[in-house]
Protein backbone atom coordinates (compact mmCIF):
# COMPACT_ATOMS: atom_id res chain seq x y z
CA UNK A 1 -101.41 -20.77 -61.54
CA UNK A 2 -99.12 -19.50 -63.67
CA UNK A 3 -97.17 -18.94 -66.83
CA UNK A 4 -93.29 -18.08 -68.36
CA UNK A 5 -92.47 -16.81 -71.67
CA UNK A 6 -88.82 -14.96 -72.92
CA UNK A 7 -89.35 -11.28 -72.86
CA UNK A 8 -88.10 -9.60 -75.83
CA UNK A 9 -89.29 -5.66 -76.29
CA UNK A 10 -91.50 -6.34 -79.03
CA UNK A 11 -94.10 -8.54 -76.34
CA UNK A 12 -93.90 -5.87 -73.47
CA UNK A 13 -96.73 -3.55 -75.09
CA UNK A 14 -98.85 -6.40 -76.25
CA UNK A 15 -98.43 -7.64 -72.16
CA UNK A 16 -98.69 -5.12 -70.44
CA UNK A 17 -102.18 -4.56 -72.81
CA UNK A 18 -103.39 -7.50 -72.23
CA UNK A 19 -102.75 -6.97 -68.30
CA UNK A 20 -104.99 -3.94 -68.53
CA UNK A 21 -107.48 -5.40 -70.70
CA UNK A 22 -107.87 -7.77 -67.04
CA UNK A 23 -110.21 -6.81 -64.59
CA UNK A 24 -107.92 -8.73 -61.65
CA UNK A 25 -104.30 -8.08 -60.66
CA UNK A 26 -101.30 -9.80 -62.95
CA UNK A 27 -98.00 -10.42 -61.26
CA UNK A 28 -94.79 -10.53 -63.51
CA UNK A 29 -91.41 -12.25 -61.67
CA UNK A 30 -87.71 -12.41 -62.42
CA UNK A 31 -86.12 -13.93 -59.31
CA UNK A 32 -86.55 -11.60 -56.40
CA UNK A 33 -88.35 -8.90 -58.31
CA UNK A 34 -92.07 -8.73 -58.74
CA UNK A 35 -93.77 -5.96 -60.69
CA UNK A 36 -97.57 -5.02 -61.72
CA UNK A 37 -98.48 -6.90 -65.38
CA UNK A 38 -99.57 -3.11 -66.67
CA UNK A 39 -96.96 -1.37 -65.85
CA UNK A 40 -94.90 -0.67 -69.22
CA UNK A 41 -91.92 0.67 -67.08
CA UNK A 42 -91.88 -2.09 -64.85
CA UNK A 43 -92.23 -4.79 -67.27
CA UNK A 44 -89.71 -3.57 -69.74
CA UNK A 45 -86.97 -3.87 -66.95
CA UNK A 46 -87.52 -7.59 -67.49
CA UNK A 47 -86.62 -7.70 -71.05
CA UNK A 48 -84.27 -10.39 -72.57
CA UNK A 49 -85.02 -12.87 -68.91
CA UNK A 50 -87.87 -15.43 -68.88
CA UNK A 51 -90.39 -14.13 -66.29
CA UNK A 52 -93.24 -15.98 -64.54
CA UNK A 53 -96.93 -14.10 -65.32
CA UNK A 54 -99.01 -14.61 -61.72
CA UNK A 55 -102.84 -13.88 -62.45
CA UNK A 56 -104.50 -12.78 -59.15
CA UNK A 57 -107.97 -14.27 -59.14
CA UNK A 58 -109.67 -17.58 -58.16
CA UNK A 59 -111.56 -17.71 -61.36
CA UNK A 60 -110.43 -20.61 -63.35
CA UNK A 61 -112.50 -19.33 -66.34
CA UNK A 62 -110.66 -15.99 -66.46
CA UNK A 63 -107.45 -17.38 -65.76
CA UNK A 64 -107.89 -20.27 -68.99
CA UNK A 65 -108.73 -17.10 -71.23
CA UNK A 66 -105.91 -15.24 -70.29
CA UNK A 67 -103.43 -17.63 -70.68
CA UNK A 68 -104.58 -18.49 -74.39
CA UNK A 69 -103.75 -14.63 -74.71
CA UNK A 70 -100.59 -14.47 -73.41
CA UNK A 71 -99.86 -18.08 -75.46
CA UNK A 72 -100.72 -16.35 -78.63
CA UNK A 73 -97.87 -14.02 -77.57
CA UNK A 74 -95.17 -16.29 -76.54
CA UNK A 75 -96.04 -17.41 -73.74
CA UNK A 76 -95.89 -21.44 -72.63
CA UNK A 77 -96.79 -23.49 -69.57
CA UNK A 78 -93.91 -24.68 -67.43
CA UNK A 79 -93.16 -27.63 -66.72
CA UNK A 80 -94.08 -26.87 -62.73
CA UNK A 81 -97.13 -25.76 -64.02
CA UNK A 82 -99.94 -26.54 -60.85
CA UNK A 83 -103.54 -25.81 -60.93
């Protein structure tokens, strides 16, 4: 599953927290480049592109719960969105 939102500098923090709020892996993609959901640095090299969040877990629950999170922030479902 996953999830796209516009990265603008004001959301990286308030990602990247939520990533580490997680107790399972977050993925966030531009193209070819993949970097870890907590990692400030990383994350901030994706700012002004959309990017596609991966959560890395097979709970469903967990995954629901952080995608209202990351809506709350900008965040929306594509529409490839798969379950």
């Amino acid at each position: 599953m996953e999830i796209r939102m516009k990265l603008d500098i004001n959301q990286v923090n308030a990602l990247c927290a939520i990533c580490d709020a997680e107790d399972f892996d977050v993925n966030v993609m531009c193209g070819r480049i993949c970097v870890d959901g907590r990692s400030v640095m990383g994350v901030m090299e994706m700012c002004g592109r959309v990017v596609t969040i991966v959560p890395i877990t097979n709970d469903d629950f967990k995954v629901e719960e952080f995608f209202r999170k990351l809506e709350k922030i900008g965040a929306y479902k594509s529409e490839g969105f798969y379950s």
